[in-house]
C-alpha atoms as a PDB file:
ATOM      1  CA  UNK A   1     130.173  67.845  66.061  1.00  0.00           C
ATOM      2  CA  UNK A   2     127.730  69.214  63.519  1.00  0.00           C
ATOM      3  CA  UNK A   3     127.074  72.541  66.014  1.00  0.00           C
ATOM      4  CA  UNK A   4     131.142  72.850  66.744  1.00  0.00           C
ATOM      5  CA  UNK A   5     129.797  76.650  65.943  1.00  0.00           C
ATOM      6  CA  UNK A   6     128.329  78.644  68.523  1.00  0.00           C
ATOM      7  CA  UNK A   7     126.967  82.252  67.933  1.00  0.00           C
ATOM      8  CA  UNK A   8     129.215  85.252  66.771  1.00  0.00           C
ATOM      9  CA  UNK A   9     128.613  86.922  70.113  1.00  0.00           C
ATOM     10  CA  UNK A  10     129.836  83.993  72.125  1.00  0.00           C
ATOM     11  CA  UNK A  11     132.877  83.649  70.365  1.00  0.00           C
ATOM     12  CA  UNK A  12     133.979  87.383  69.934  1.00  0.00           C
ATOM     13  CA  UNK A  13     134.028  87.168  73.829  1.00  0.00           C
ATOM     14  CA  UNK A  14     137.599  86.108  73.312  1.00  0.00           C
ATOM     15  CA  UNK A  15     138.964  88.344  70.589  1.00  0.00           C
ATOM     16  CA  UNK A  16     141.648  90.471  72.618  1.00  0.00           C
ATOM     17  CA  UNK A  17     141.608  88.409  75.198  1.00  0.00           C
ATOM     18  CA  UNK A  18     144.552  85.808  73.835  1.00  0.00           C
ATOM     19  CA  UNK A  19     142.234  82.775  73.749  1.00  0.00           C
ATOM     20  CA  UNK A  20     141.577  80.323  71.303  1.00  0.00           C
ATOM     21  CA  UNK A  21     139.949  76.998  70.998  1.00  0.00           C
ATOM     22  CA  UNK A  22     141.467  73.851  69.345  1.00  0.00           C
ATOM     23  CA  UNK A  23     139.692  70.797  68.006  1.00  0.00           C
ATOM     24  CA  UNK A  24     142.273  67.757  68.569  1.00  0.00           C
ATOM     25  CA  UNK A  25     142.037  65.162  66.423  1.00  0.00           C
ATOM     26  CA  UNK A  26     144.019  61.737  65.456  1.00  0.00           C
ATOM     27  CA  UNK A  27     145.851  60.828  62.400  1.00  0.00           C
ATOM     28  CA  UNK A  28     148.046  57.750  62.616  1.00  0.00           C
ATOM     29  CA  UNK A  29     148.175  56.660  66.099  1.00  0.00           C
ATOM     30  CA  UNK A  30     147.889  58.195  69.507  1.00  0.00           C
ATOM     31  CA  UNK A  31     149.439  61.575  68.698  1.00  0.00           C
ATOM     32  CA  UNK A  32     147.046  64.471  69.293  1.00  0.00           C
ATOM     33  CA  UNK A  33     146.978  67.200  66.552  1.00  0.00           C
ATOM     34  CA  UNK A  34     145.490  70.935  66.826  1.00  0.00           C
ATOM     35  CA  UNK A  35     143.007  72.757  64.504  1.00  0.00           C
ATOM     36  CA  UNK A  36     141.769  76.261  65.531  1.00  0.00           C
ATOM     37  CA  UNK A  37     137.975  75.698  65.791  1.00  0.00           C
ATOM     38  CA  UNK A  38     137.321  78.875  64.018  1.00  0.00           C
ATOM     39  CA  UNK A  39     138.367  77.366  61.098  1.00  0.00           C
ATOM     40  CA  UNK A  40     136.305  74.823  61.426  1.00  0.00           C
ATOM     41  CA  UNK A  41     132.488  74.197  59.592  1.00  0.00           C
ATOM     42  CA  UNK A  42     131.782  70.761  60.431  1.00  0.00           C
ATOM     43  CA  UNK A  43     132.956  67.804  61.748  1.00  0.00           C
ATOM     44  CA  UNK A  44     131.398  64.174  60.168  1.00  0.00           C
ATOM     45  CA  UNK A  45     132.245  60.837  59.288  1.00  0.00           C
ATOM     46  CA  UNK A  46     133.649  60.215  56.234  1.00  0.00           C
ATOM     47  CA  UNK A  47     131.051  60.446  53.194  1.00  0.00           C
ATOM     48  CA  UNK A  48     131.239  58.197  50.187  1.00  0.00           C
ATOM     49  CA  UNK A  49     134.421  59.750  47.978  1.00  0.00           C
ATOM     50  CA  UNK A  50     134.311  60.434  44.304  1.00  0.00           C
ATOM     51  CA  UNK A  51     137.875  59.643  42.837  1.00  0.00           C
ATOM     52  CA  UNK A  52     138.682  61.819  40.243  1.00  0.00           C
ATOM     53  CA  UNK A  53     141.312  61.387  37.066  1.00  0.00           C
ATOM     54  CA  UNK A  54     144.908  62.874  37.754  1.00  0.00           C
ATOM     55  CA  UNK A  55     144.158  64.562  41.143  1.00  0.00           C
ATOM     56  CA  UNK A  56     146.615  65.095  43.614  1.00  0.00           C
ATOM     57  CA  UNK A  57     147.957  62.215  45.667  1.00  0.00           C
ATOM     58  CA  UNK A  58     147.454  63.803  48.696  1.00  0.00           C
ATOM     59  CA  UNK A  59     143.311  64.369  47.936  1.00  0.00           C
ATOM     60  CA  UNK A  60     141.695  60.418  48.616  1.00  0.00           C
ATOM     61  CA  UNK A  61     138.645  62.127  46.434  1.00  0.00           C
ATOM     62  CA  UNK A  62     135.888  64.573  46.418  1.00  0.00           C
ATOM     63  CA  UNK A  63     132.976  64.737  48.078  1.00  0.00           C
ATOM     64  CA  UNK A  64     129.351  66.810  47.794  1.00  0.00           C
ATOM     65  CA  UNK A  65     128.157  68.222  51.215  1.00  0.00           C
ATOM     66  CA  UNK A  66     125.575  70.712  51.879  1.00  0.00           C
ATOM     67  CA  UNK A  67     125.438  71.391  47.930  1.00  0.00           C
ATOM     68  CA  UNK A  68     129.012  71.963  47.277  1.00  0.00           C
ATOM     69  CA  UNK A  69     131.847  69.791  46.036  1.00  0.00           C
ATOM     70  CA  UNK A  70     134.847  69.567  48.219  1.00  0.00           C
ATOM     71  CA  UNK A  71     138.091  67.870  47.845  1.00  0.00           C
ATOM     72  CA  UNK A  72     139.121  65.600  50.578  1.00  0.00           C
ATOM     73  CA  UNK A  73     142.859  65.711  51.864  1.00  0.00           C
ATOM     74  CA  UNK A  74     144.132  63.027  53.882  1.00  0.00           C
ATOM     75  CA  UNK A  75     145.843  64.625  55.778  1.00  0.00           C
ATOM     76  CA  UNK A  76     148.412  62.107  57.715  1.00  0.00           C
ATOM     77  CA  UNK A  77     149.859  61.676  54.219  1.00  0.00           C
ATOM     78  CA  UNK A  78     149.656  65.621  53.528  1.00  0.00           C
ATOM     79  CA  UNK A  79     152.177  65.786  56.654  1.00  0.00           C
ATOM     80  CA  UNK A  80     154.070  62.740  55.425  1.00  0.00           C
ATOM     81  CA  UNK A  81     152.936  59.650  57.099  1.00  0.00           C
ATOM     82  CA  UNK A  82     151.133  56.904  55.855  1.00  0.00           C
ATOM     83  CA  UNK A  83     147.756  56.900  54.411  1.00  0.00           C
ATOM     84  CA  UNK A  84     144.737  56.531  56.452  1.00  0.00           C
ATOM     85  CA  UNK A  85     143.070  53.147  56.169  1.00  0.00           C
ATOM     86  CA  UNK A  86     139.743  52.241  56.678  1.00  0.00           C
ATOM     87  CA  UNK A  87     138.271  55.262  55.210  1.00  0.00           C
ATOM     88  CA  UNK A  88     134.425  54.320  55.776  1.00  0.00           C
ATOM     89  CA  UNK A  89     134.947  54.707  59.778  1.00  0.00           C
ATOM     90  CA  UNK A  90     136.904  57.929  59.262  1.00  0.00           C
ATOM     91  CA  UNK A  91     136.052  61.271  59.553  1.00  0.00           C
ATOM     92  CA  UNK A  92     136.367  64.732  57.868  1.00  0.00           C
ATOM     93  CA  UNK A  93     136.971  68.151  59.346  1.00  0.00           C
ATOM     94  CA  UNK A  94     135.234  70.471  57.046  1.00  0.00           C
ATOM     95  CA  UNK A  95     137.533  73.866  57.220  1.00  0.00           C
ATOM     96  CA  UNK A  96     137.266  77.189  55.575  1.00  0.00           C
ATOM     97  CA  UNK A  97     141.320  78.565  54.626  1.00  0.00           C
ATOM     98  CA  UNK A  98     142.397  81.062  52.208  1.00  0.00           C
ATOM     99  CA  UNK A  99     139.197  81.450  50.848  1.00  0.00           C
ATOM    100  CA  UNK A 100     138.399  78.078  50.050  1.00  0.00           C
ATOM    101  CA  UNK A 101     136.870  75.417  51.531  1.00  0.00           C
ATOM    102  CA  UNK A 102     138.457  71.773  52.273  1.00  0.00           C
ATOM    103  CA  UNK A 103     138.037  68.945  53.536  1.00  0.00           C
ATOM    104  CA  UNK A 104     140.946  67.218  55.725  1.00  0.00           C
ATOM    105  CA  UNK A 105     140.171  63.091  56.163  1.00  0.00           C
ATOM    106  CA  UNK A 106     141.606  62.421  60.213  1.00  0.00           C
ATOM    107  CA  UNK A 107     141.373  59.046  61.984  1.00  0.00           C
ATOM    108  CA  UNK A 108     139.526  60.455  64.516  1.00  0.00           C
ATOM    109  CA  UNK A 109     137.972  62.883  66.569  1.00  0.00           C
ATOM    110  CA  UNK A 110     139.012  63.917  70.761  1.00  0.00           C
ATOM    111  CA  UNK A 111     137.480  67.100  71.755  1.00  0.00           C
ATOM    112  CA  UNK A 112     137.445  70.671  72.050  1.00  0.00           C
ATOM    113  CA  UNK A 113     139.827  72.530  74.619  1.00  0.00           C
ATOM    114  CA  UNK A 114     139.967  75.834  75.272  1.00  0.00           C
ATOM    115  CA  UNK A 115     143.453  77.716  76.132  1.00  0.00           C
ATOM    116  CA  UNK A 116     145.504  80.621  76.248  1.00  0.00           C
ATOM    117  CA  UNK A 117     147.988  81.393  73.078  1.00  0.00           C
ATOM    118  CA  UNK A 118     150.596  82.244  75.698  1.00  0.00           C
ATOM    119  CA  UNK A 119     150.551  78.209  76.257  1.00  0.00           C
ATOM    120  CA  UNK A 120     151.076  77.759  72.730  1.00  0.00           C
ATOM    121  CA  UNK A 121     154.776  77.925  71.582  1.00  0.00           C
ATOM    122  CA  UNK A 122     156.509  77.592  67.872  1.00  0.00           C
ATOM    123  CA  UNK A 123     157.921  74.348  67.038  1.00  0.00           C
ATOM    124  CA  UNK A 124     161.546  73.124  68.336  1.00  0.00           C
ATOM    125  CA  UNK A 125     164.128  74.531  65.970  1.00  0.00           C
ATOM    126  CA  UNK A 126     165.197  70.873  65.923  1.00  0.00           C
ATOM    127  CA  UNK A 127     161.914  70.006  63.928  1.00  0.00           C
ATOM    128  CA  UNK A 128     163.837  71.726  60.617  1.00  0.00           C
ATOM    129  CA  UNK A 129     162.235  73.780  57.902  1.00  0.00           C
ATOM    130  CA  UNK A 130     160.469  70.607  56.359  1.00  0.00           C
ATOM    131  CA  UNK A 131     158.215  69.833  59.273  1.00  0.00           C
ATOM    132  CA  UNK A 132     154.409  70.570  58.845  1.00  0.00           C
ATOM    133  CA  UNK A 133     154.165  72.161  62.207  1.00  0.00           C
ATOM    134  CA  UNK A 134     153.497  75.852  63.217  1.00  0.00           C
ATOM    135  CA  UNK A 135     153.011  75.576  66.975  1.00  0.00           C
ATOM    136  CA  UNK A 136     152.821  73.441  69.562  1.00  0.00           C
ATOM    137  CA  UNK A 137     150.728  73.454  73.061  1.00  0.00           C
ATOM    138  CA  UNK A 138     150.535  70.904  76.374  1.00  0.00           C
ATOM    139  CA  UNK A 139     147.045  68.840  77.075  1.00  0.00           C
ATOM    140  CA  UNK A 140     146.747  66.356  79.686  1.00  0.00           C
ATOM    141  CA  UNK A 141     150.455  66.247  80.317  1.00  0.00           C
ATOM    142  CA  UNK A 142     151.115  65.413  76.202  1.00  0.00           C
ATOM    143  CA  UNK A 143     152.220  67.435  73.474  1.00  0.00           C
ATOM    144  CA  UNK A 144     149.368  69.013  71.046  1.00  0.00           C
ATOM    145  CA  UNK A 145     150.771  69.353  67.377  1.00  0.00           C
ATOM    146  CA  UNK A 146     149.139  72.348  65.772  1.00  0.00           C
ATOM    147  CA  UNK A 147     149.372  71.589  61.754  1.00  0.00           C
ATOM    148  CA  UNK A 148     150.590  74.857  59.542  1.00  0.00           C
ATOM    149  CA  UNK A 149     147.669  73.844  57.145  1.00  0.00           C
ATOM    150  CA  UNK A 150     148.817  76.769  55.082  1.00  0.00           C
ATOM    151  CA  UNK A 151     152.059  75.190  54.029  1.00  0.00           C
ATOM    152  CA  UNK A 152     149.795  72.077  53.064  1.00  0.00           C
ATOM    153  CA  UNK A 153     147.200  73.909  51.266  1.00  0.00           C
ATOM    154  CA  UNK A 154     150.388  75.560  49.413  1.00  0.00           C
ATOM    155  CA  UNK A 155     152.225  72.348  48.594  1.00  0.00           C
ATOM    156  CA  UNK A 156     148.531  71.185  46.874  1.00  0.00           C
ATOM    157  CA  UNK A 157     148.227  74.065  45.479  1.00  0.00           C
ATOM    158  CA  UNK A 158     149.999  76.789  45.446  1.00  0.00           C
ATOM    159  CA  UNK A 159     149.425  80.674  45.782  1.00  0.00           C
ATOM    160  CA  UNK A 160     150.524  83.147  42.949  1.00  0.00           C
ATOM    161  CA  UNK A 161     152.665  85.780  44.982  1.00  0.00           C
ATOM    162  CA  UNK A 162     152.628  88.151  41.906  1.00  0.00           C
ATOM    163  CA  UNK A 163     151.521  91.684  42.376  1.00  0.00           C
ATOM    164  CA  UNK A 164     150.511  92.917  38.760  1.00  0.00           C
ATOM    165  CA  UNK A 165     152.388  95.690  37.200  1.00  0.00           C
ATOM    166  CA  UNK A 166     149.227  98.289  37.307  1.00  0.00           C
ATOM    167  CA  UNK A 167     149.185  97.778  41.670  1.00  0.00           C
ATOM    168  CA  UNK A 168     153.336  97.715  41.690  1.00  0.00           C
ATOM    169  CA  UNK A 169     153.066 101.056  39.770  1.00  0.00           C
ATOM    170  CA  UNK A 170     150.646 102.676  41.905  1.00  0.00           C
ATOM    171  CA  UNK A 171     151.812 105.969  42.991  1.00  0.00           C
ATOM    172  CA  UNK A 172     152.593 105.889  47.098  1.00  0.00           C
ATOM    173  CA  UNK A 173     152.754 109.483  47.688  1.00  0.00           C
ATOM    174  CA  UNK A 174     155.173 109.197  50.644  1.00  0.00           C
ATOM    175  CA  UNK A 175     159.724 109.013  51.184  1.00  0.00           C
ATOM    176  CA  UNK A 176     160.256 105.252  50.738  1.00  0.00           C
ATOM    177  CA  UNK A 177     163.606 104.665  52.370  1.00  0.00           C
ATOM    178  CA  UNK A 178     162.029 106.720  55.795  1.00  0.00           C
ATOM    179  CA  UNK A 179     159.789 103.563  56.760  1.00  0.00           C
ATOM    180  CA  UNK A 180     159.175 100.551  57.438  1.00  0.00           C
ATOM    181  CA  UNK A 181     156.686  97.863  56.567  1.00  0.00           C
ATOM    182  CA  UNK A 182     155.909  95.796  59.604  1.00  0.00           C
ATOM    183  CA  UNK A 183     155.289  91.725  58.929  1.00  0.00           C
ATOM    184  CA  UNK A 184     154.177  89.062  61.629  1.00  0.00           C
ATOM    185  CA  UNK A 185     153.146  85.647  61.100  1.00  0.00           C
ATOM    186  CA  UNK A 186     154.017  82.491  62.564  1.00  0.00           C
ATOM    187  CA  UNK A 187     154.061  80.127  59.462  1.00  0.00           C
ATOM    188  CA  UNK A 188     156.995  80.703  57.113  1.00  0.00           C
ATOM    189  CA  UNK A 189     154.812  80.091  53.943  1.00  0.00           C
ATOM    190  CA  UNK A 190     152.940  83.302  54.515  1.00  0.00           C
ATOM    191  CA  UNK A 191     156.098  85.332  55.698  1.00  0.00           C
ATOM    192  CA  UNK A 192     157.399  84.126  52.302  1.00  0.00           C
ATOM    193  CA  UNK A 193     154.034  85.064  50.279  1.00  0.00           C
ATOM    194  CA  UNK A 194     153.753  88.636  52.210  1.00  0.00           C
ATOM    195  CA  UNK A 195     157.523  89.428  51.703  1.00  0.00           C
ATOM    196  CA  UNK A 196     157.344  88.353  47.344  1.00  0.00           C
ATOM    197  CA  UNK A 197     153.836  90.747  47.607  1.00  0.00           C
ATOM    198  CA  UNK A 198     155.556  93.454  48.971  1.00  0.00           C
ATOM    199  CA  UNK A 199     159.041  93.634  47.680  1.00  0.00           C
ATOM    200  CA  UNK A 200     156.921  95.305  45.161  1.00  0.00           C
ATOM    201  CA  UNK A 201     156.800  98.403  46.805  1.00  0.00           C
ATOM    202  CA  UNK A 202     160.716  98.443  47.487  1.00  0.00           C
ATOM    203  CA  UNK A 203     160.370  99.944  51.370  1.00  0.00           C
ATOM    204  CA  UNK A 204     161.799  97.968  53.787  1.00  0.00           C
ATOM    205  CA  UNK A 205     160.047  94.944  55.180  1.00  0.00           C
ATOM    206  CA  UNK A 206     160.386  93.935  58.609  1.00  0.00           C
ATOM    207  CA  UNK A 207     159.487  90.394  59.502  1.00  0.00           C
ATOM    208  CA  UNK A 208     158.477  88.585  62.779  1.00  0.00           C
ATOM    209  CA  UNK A 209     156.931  85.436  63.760  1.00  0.00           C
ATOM    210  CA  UNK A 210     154.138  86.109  66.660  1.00  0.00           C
ATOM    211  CA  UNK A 211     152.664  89.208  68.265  1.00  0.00           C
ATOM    212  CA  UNK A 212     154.937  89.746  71.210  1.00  0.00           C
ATOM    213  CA  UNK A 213     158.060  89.798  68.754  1.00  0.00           C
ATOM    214  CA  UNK A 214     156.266  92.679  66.676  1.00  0.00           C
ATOM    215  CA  UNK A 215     154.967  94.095  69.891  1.00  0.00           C
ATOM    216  CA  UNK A 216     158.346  94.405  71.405  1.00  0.00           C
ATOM    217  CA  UNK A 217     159.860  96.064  68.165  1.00  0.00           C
ATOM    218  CA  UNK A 218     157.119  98.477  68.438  1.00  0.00           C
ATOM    219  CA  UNK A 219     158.020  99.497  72.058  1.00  0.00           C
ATOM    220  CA  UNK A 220     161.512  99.340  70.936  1.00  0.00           C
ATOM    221  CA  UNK A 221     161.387 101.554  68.164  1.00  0.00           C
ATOM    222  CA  UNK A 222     159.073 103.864  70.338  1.00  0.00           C
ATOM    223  CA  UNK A 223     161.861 104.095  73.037  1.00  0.00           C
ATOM    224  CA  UNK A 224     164.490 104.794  70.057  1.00  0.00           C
ATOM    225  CA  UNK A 225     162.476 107.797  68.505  1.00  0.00           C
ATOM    226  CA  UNK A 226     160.796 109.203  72.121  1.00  0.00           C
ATOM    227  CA  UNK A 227     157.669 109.349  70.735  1.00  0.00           C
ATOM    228  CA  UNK A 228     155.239 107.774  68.282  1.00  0.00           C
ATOM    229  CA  UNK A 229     156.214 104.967  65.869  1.00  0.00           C
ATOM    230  CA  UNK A 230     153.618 105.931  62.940  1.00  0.00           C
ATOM    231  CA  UNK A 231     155.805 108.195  61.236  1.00  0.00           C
ATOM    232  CA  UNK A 232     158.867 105.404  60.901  1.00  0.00           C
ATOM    233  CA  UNK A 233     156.652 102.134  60.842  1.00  0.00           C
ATOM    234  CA  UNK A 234     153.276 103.013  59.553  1.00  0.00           C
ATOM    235  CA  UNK A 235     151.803  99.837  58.648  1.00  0.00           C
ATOM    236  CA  UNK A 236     151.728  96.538  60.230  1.00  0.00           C
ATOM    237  CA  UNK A 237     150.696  93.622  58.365  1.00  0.00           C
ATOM    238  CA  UNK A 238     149.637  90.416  60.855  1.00  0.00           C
ATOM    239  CA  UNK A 239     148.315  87.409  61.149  1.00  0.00           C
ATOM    240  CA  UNK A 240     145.181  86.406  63.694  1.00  0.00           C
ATOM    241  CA  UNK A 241     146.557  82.777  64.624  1.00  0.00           C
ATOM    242  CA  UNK A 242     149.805  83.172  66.342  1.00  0.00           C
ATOM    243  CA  UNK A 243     151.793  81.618  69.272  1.00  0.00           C
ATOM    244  CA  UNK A 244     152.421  83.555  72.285  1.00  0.00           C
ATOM    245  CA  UNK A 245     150.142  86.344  71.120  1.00  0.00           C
ATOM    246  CA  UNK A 246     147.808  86.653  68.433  1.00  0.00           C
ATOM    247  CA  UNK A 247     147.254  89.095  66.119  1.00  0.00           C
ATOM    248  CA  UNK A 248     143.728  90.035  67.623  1.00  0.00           C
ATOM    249  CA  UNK A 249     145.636  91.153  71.149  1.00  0.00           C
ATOM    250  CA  UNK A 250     148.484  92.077  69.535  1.00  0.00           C
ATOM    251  CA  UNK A 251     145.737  94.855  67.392  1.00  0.00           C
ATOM    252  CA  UNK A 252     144.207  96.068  71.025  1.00  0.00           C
ATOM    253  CA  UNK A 253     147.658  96.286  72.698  1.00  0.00           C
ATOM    254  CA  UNK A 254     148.883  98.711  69.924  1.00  0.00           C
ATOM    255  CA  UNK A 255     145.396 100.648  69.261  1.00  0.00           C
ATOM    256  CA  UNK A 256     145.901 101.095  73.277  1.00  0.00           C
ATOM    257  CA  UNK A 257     149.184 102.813  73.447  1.00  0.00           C
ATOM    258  CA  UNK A 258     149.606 106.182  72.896  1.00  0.00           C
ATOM    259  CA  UNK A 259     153.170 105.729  70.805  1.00  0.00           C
ATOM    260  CA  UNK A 260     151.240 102.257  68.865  1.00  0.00           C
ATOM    261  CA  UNK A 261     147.535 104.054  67.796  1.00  0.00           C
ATOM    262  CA  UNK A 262     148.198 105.766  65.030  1.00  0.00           C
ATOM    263  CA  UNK A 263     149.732 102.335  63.003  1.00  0.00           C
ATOM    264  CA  UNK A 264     147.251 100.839  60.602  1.00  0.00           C
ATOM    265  CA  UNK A 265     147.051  97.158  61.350  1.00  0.00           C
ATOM    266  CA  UNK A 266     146.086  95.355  58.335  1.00  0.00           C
ATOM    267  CA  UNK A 267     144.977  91.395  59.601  1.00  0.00           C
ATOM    268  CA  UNK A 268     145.818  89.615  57.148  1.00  0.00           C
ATOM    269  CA  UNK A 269     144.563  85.876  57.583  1.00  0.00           C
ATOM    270  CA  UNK A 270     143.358  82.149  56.573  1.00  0.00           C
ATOM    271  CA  UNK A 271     140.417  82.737  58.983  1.00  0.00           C
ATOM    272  CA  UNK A 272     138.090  83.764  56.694  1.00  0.00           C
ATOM    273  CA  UNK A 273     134.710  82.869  58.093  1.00  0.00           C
ATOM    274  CA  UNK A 274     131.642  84.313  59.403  1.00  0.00           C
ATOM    275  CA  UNK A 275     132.965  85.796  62.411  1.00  0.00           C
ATOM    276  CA  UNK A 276     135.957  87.779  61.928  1.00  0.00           C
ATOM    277  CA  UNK A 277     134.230  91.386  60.946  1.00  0.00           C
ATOM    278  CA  UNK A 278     132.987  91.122  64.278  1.00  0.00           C
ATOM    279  CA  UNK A 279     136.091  90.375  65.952  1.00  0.00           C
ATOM    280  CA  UNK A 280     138.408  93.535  63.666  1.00  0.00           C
ATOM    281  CA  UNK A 281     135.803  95.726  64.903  1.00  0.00           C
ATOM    282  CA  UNK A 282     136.076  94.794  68.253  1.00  0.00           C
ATOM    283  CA  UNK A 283     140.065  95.702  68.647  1.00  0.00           C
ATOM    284  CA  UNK A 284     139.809  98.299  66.428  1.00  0.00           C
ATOM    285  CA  UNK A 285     142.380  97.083  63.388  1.00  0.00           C
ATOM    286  CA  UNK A 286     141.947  99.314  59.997  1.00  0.00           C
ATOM    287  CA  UNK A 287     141.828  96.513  57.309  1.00  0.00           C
ATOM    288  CA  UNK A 288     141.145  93.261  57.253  1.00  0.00           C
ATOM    289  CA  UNK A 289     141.936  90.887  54.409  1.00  0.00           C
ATOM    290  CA  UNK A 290     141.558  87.320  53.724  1.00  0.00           C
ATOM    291  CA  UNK A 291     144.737  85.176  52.355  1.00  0.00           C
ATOM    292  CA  UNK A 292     145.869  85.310  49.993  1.00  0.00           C
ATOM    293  CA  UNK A 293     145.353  87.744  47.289  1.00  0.00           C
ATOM    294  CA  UNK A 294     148.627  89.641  46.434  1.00  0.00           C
ATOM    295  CA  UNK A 295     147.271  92.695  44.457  1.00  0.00           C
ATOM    296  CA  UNK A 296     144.550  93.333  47.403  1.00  0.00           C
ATOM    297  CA  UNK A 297     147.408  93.342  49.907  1.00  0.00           C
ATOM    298  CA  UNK A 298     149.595  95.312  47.927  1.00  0.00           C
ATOM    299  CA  UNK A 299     146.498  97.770  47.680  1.00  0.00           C
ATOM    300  CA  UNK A 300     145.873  97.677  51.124  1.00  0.00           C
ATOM    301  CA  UNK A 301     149.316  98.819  52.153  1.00  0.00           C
ATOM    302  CA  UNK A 302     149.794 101.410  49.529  1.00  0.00           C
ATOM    303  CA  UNK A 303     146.327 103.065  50.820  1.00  0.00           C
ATOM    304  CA  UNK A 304     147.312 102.828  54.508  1.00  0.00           C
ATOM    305  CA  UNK A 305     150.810 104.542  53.325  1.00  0.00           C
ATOM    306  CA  UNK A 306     149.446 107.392  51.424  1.00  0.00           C
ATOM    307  CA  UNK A 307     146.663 107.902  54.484  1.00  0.00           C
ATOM    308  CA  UNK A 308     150.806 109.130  56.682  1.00  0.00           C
ATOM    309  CA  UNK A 309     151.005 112.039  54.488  1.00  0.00           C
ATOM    310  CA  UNK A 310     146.783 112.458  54.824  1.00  0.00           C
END
């Protein structure tokens, strides 16, 4: 599991292509969760644990790796089952989110499968707002529950959302109430963070919660104005890991139709590893920004909104 990581070339083969590869794992039982492997270091057995004085209940400890201390999240308690046992024959997924790195404590290890995100679908409504899931996906006939780590990472500990007053006072050189601010991600944490960010700016926000959603607004709105979208909805803000489309194809599709190009597509994501210049490049998105840093999104849409009157 130590080489879960192949080269940048082999895995920017998928970018735009709707593809992604999950690591399933075990926490309590015989369920099957989902971790995009991108976000994934390393995978290893549980190291010895350092417990440390009046840390969160959810982290079992901390742990030094490759020269660097990490906390350790067990993470069947995280999404509110019991405790892992047994810790010695456990293992730890060694993930990079938000610009941090963490360590999640799982029963055990399955494989790596690769799919299409049009297989993966949101959660059942039934699940209700206090479920720790942001998608699910089929393997082998069973259900695949893909974790919204970012809710977990924000119950632990959570993201300031403020933009600070010298940003929200930036001059946007442009008529406010003609546009529209364009939001899609899939897990309501970060539609929550990217809507406090840019309330900011008071223009309207427009929120969705995959790629086809935005993608069919887009079309929509083209339809409604007979021409190109860019002067109405100017910027879109998206996430990379989505169901049903991601925010990689979504990027191509738009940078590939006529009425779409001219929108600056900010990616605005957890993935925040090695690869992911390589992959904006590739479908040709303007910005790309790692979660979550309010003021540098704020920036980031204020530039792209002063570039319409350019």
């Amino acid at each position: 599991m130590a080489s879960i990581l192949d080269s940048v070339n082999q895995r920017t083969q998928m970018v735009g292509q709707n593809r992604l590869e999950l690591l399933l794992f075990y926490l309590n039982g015989k369920q099957r969760f989902g971790i995009n492997v991108f976000k994934v270091r390393e995978v290893l057995p549980c190291p010895k644990l350092t417990a440390m004085p009046h840390r969160n209940p959810l982290i079992c400890g901390v742990a030094h790796i490759r020269g660097q201390t990490i906390s350790i999240i067990d993470l069947s308690m995280a999404t509110g089952g019991r405790a892992l046992t047994d810790i010695q024959n456990r293992f730890v997924v060694i993930s990079e989110y938000n610009r941090t790195i963490q360590g999640f404590l799982v029963e055990g290890v399955d494989r790596i499968i690769n799919t299409n995100w049009e297989n993966v679908m949101p959660p059942p409504k039934g699940t209700g707002r206090d479920a720790y899931l942001t998608a699910i996906t089929k393997v082998d006939d069973e259900l695949i529950e893909i974790i919204d780590v970012e809710r977990i990472l924000a119950d632990i500990m959570p993201a300031n959302t403020d933009v600070s007053d010298e940003v929200a006072n930036a001059a946007i050189n442009v008529k406010k109430e003609d546009l529209t601010i364009l939001i899609t991600d899939d897990s309501s944490v970060a539609r929550n963070q990217i809507k406090r960010a840019l309330q900011t700016l008071d223009i309207k926000l427009e929120v969705k919660k995959n790629g086809k959603e935005a993608l069919d607004y887009l079309k929509e709105k083209a339809k409604e104005v007979g021409g190109s979208v860019h002067p109405h909805v100017p910027v879109l803000v998206s996430d990379v890991e989505m169901p049903v489309m991601d925010g990689y194809t979504l990027t191509a599709e738009i940078k590939a139709d006529p009425n779409l190009s001219d929108i600056h597509v900010i990616l605005h994501t957890s993935l925040s590893g090695v690869f992911n210049q390589a992959m904006v490049k590739k479908v040709g998105a303007d910005d790309f920004i790692a979660k979550f840093h309010p003021d540098e999104l704020a920036t980031a849409v204020q530039k792209w909104l002063n570039a319409v009157v350019d």
